[in-house]
C-alpha atoms as a PDB file:
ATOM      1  CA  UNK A   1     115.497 101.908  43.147  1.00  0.00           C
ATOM      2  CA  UNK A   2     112.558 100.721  44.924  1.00  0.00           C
ATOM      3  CA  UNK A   3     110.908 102.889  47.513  1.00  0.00           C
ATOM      4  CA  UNK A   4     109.011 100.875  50.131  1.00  0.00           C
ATOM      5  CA  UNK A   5     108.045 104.278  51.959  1.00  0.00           C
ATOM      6  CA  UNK A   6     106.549 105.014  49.086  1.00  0.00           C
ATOM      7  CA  UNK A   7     104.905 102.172  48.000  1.00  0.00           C
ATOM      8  CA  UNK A   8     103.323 101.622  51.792  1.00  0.00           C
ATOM      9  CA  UNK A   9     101.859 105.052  51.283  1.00  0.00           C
ATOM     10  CA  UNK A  10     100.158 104.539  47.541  1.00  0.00           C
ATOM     11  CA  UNK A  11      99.369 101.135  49.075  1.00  0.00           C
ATOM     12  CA  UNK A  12      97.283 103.052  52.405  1.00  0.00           C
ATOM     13  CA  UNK A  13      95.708 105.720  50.238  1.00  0.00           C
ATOM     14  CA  UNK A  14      94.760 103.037  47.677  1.00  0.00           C
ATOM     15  CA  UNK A  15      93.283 100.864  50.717  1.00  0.00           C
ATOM     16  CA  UNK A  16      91.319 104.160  52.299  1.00  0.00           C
ATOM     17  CA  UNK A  17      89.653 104.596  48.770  1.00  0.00           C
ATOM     18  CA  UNK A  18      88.723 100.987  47.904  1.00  0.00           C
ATOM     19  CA  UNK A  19      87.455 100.850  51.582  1.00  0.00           C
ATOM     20  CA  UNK A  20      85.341 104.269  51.346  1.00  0.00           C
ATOM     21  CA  UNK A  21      83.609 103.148  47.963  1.00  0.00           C
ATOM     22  CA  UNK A  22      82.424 100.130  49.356  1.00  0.00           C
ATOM     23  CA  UNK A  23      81.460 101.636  52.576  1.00  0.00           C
ATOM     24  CA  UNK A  24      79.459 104.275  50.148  1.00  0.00           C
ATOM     25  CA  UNK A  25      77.991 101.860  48.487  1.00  0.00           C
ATOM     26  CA  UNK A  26      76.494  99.981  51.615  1.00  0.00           C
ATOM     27  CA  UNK A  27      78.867  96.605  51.491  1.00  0.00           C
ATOM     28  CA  UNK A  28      81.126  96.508  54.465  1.00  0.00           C
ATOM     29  CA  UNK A  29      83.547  93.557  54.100  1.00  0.00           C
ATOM     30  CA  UNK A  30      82.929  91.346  56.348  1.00  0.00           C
ATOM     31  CA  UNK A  31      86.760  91.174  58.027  1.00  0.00           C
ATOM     32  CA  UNK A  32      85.663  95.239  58.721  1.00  0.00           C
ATOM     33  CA  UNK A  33      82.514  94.392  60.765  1.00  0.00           C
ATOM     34  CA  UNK A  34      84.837  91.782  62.726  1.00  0.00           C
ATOM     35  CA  UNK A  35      87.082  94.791  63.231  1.00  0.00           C
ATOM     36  CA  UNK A  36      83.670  96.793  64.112  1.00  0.00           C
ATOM     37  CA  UNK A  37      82.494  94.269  66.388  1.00  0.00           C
ATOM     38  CA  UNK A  38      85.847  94.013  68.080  1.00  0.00           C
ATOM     39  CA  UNK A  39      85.970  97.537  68.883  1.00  0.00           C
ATOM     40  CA  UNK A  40      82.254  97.728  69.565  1.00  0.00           C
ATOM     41  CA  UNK A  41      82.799  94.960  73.007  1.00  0.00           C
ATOM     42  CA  UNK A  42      86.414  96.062  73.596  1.00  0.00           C
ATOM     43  CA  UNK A  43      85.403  99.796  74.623  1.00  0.00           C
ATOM     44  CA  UNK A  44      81.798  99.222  74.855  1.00  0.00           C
ATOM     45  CA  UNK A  45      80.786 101.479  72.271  1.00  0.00           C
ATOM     46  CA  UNK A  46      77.294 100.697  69.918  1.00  0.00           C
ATOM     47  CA  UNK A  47      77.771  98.753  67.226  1.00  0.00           C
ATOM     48  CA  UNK A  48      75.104 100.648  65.267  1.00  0.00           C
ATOM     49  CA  UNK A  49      76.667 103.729  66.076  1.00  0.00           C
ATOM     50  CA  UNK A  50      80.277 102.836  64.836  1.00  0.00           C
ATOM     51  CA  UNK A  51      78.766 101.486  61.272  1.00  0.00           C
ATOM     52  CA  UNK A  52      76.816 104.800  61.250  1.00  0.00           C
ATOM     53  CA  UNK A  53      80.111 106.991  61.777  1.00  0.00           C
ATOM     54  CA  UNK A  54      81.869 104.600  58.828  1.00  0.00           C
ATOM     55  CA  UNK A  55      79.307 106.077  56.621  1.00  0.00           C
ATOM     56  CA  UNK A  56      80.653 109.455  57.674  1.00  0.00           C
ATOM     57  CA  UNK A  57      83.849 109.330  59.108  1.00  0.00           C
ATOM     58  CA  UNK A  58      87.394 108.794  56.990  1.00  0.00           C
ATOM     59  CA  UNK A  59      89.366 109.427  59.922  1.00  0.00           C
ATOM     60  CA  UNK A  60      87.818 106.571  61.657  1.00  0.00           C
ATOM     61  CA  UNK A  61      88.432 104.443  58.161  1.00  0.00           C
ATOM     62  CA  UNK A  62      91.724 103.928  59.388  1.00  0.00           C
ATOM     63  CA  UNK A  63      91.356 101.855  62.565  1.00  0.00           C
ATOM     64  CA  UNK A  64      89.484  99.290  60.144  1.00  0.00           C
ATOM     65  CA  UNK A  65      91.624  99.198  56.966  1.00  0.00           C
ATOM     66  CA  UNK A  66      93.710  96.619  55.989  1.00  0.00           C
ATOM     67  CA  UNK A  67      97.094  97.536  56.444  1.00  0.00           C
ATOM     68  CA  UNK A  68      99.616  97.546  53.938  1.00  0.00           C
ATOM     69  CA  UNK A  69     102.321  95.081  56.042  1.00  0.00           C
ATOM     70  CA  UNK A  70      99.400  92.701  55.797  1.00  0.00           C
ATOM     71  CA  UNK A  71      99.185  92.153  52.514  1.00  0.00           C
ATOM     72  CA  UNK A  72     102.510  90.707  51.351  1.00  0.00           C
ATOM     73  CA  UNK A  73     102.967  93.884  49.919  1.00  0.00           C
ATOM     74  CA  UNK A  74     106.653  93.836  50.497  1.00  0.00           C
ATOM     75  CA  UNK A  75     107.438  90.261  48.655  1.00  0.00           C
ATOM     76  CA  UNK A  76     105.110  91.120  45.873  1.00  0.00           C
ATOM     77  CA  UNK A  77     107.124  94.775  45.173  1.00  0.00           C
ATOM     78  CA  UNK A  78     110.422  93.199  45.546  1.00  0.00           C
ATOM     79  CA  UNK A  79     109.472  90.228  42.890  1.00  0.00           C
ATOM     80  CA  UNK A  80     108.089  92.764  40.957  1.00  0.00           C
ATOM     81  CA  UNK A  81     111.298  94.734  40.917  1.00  0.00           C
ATOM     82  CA  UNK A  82     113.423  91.307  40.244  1.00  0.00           C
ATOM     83  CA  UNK A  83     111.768  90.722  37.442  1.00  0.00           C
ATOM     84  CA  UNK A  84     112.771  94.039  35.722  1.00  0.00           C
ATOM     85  CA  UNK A  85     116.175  93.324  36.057  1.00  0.00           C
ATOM     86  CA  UNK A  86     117.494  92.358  32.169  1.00  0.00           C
ATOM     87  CA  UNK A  87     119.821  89.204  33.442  1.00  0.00           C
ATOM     88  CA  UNK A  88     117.792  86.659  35.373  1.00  0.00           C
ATOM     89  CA  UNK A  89     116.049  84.574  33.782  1.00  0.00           C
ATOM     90  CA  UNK A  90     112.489  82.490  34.492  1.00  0.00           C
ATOM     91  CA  UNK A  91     112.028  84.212  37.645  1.00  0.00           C
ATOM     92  CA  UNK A  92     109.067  83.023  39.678  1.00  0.00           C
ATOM     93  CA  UNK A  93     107.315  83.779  43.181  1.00  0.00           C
ATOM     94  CA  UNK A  94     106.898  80.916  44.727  1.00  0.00           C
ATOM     95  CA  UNK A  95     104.553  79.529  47.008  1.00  0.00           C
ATOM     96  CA  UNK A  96     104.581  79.917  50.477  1.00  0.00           C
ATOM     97  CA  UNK A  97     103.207  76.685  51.591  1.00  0.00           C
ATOM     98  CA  UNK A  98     102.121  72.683  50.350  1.00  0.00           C
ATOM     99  CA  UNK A  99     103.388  70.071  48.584  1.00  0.00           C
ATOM    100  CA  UNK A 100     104.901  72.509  45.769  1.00  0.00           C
ATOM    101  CA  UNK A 101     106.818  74.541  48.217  1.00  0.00           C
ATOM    102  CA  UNK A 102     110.637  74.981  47.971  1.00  0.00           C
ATOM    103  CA  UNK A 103     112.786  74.426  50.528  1.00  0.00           C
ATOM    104  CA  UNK A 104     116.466  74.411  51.163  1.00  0.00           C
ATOM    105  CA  UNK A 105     117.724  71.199  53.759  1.00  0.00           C
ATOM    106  CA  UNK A 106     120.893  69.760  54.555  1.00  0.00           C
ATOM    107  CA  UNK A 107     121.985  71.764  51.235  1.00  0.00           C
ATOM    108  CA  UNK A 108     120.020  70.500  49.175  1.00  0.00           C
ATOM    109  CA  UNK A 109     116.743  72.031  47.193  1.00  0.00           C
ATOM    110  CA  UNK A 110     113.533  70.154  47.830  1.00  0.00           C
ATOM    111  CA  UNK A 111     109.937  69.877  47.444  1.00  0.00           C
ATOM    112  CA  UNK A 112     107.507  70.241  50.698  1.00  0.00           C
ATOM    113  CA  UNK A 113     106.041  66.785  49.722  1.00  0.00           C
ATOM    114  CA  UNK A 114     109.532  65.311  49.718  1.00  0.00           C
ATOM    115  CA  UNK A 115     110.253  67.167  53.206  1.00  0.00           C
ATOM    116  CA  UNK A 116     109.757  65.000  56.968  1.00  0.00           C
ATOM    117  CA  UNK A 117     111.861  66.955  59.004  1.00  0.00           C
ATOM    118  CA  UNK A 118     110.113  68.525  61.882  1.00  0.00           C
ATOM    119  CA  UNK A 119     112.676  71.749  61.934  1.00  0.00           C
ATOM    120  CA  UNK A 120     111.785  72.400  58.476  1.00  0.00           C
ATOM    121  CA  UNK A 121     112.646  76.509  57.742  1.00  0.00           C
ATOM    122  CA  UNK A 122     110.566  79.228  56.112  1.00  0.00           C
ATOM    123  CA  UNK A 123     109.701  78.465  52.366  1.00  0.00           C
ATOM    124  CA  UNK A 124     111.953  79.677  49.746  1.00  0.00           C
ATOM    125  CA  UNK A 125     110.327  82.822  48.472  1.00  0.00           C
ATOM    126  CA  UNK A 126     111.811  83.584  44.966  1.00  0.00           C
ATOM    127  CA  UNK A 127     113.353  81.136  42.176  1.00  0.00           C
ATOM    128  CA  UNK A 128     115.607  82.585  39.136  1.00  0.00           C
ATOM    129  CA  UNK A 129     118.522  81.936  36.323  1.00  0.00           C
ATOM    130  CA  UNK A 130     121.494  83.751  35.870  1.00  0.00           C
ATOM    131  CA  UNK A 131     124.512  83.531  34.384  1.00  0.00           C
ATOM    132  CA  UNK A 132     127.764  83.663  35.773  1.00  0.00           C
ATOM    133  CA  UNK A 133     130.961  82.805  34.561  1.00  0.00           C
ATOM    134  CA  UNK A 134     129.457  81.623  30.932  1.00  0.00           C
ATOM    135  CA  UNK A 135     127.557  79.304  32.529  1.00  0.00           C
ATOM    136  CA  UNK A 136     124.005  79.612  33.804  1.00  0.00           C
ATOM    137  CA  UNK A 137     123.112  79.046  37.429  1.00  0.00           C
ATOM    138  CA  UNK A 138     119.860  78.429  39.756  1.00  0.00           C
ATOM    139  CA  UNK A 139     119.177  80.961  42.088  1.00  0.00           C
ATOM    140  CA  UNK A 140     117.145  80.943  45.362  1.00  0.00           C
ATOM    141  CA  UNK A 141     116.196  83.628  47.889  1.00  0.00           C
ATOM    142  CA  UNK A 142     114.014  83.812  50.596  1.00  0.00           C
ATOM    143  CA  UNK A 143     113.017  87.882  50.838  1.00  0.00           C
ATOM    144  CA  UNK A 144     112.150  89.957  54.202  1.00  0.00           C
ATOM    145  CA  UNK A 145     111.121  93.740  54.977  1.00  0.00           C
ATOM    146  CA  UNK A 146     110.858  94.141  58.492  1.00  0.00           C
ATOM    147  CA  UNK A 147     111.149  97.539  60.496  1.00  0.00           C
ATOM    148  CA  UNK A 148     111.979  97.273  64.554  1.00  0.00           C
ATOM    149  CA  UNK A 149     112.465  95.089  66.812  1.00  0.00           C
ATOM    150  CA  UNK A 150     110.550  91.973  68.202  1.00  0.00           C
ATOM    151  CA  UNK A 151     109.597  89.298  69.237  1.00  0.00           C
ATOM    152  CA  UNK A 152     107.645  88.066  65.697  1.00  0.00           C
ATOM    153  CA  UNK A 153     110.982  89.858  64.197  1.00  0.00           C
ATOM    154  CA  UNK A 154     113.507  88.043  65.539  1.00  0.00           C
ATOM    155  CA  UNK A 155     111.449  84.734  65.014  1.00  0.00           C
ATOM    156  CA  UNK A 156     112.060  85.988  61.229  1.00  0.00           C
ATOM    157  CA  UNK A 157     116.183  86.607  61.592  1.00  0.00           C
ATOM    158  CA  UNK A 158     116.271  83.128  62.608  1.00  0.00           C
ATOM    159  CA  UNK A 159     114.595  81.936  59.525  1.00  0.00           C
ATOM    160  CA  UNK A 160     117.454  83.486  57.900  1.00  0.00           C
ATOM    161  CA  UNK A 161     119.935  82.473  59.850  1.00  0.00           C
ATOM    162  CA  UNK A 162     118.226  78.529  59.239  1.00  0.00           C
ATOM    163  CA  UNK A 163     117.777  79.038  55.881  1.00  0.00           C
ATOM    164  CA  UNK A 164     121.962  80.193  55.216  1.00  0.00           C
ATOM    165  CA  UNK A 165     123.142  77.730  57.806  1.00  0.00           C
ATOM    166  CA  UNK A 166     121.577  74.921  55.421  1.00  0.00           C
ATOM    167  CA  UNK A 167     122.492  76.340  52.438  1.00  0.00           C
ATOM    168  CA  UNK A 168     125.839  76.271  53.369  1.00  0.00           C
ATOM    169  CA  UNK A 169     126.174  72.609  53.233  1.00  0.00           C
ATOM    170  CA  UNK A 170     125.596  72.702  49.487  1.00  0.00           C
ATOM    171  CA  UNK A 171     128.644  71.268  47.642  1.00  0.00           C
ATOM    172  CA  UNK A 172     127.809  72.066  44.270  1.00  0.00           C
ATOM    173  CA  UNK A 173     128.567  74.567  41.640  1.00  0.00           C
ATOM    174  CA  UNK A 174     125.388  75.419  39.943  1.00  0.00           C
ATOM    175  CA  UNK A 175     123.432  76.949  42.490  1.00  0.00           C
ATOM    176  CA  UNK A 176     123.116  80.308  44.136  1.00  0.00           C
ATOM    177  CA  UNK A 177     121.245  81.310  47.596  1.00  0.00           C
ATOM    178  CA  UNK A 178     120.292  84.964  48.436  1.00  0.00           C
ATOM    179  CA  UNK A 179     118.607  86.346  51.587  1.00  0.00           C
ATOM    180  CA  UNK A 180     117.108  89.682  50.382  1.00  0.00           C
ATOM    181  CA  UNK A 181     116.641  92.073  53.751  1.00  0.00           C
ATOM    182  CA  UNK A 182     115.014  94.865  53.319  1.00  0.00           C
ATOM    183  CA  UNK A 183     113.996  97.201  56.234  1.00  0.00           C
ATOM    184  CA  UNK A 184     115.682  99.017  59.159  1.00  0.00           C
ATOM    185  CA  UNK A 185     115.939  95.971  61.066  1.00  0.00           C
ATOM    186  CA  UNK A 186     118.476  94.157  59.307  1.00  0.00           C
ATOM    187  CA  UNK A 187     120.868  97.587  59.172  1.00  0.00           C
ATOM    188  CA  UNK A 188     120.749  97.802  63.155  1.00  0.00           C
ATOM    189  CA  UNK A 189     123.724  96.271  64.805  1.00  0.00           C
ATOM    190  CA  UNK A 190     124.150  92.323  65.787  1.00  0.00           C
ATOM    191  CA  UNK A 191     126.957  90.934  67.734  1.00  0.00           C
ATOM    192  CA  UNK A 192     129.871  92.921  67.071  1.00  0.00           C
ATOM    193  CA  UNK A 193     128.806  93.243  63.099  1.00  0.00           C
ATOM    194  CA  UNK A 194     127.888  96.853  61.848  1.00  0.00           C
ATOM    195  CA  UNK A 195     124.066  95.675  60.672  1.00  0.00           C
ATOM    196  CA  UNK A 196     122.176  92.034  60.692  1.00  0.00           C
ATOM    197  CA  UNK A 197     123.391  91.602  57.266  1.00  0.00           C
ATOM    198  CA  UNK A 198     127.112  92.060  57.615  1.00  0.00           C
ATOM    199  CA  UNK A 199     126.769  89.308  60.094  1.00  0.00           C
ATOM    200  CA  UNK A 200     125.189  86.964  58.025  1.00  0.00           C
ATOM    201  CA  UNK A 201     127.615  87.527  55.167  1.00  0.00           C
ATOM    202  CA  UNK A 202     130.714  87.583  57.589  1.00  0.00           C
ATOM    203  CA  UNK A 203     129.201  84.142  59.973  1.00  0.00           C
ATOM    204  CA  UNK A 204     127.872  82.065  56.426  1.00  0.00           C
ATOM    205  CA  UNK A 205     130.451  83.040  53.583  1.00  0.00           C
ATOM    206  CA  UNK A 206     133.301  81.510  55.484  1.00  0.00           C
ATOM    207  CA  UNK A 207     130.834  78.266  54.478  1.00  0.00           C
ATOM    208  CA  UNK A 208     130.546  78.599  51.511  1.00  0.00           C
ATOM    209  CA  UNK A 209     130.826  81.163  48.260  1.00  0.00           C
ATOM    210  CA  UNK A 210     127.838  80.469  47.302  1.00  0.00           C
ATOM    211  CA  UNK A 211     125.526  83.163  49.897  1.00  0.00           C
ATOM    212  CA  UNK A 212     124.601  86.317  49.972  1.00  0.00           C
ATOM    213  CA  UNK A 213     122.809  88.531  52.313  1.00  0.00           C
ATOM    214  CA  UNK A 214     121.838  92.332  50.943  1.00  0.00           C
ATOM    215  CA  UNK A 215     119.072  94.334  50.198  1.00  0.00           C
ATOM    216  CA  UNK A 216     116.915  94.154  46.953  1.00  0.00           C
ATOM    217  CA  UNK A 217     118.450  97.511  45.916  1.00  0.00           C
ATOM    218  CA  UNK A 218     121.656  96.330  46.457  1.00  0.00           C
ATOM    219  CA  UNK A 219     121.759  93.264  44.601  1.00  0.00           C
ATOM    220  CA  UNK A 220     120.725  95.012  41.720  1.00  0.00           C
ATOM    221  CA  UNK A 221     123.780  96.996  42.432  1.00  0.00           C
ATOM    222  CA  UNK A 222     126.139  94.863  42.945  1.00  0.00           C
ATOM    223  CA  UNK A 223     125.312  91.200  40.696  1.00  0.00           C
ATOM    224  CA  UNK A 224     123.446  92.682  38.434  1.00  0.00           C
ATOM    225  CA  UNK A 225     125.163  96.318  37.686  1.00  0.00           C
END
C-alpha cells in the first residue's frame, strides 16, 4: 500500500539533510539565495545576516527547502508503485510536455506534434499493457495527489473531468483510460456524489466501459487483485 504521508516525510527529512550538507560545506544553491533574497526585501531583514543564521540555524532551513509537493514526488511514487504490480506490462512515465507527449482527443490517442487544438488537456501521465479477457490491452492514465481545496485544485479536477469526457468518445475495444486520484481532495463530496471520484465514475461510465476513476491503492485492489 503506498503511504504518501510517509513518503512526504522521508522526502522533507531527506531535503533538510541534502540542504544542511551543502549549506556546511559553503555552496548555497542558488534557487535558496533567491529564497534568501526574497525574504531579505520582503521583511527587510540583512541579507548577510540570514546566510549567516543558515550556517547555524536548521529551524530556519525550512522556510528555504524545497518542498516535497514540488518535486513531482507524488507521480514519481505512484509510477514507482505501478510498476511493481506483476500484470502490466511495458509501463512507462511519460513526458509531460513536447512533441512526444501523449494526449487523449476526440477519443483518440495522439502525439503533441500531431495535436492543433487550442483546448488541448493535461498530458497523459502513465502508459501500460494488460491483459484482460485473453487479450492484451493499452492502458492510459493521467495521475493526481492533491490535498484541499483551490483555486490551482480545481483547475486540476477539470483536467480530469477533460481528459474522461474525451476518452469517452473512444469506440474501440483495445484500450483502457484510468484517472488515478490520490489525496483528500478527490474523497470530499461533489454534486450530490459521496467523493470527486464517485462522480467521475457515475457522470463518465454511462459513456463508456472503458474509464475508471480510483486511487493508486485501489486499482491495485480492484484490477489487479
Amino acid at each position: 500500500m503506498l503511504d504518501y504521508e510517509l513518503i512526504e516525510k522521508q522526502q522533507l527529512q531527506s531535503n533538510i539533510l541534502k540542504l544542511r550538507r551543502k549549506i556546511d560545506q559553503g555552496r548555497i544553491p542558488e534557487d535558496v539565495m533567491l529564497k534568501v533574497r526574497n525574504f531579505s526585501e520582503k521583511f527587510n531583514i540583512d541579507r548577510d545576516f540570514l546566510v549567516d543564521r543558515l550556517l547555524r540555524d536548521d529551524l530556519l532551513i525550512l522556510n528555504f527547502m524545497k518542498e516535497p509537493q514540488k518535486q513531482t514526488l507524488h507521480e514519481t511514487k505512484a509510477f514507482e508503485y505501478l510498476c511493481s504490480f506483476e500484470q502490466i506490462m511495458e509501463p512507462k512515465n511519460l513526458p509531460s510536455g513536447g512533441d512526444n507527449a501523449l494526449y487523449v482527443h476526440g477519443g483518440q490517442v495522439i502525439k503533441g506534434s500531431e495535436l492543433t487544438s487550442r483546448s488541448r488537456g493535461k498530458s497523459i501521465d502513465f502508459y501500460w499493457k494488460m491483459k484482460v479477457g485473453g487479450k492484451i490491452v493499452d492502458c492510459y492514465a493521467t495521475h493526481k495527489y492533491t490535498k484541499t481545496n483551490g483555486g490551482a485544485q480545481d483547475n486540476q479536477f477539470k483536467d480530469v473531468t477533460k481528459f474522461f469526457a474525451d476518452a469517452a468518445e473512444y469506440r474501440g475495444g483495445d484500450k483502457f483510460f484510468f484517472a488515478i486520484l490520490d489525496g483528500p481532495y478527490y474523497q470530499m463530496p461533489y454534486h450530490g456524489s459521496k467523493s470527486k471520484i464517485e462522480y467521475l465514475n457515475a457522470t463518465y461510465q454511462t459513456q463508456s466501459n472503458r474509464i475508471l476513476a480510483t486511487t493508486i491503492n485501489d486499482l491495485k485492489d480492484t484490477v489487479f487483485s
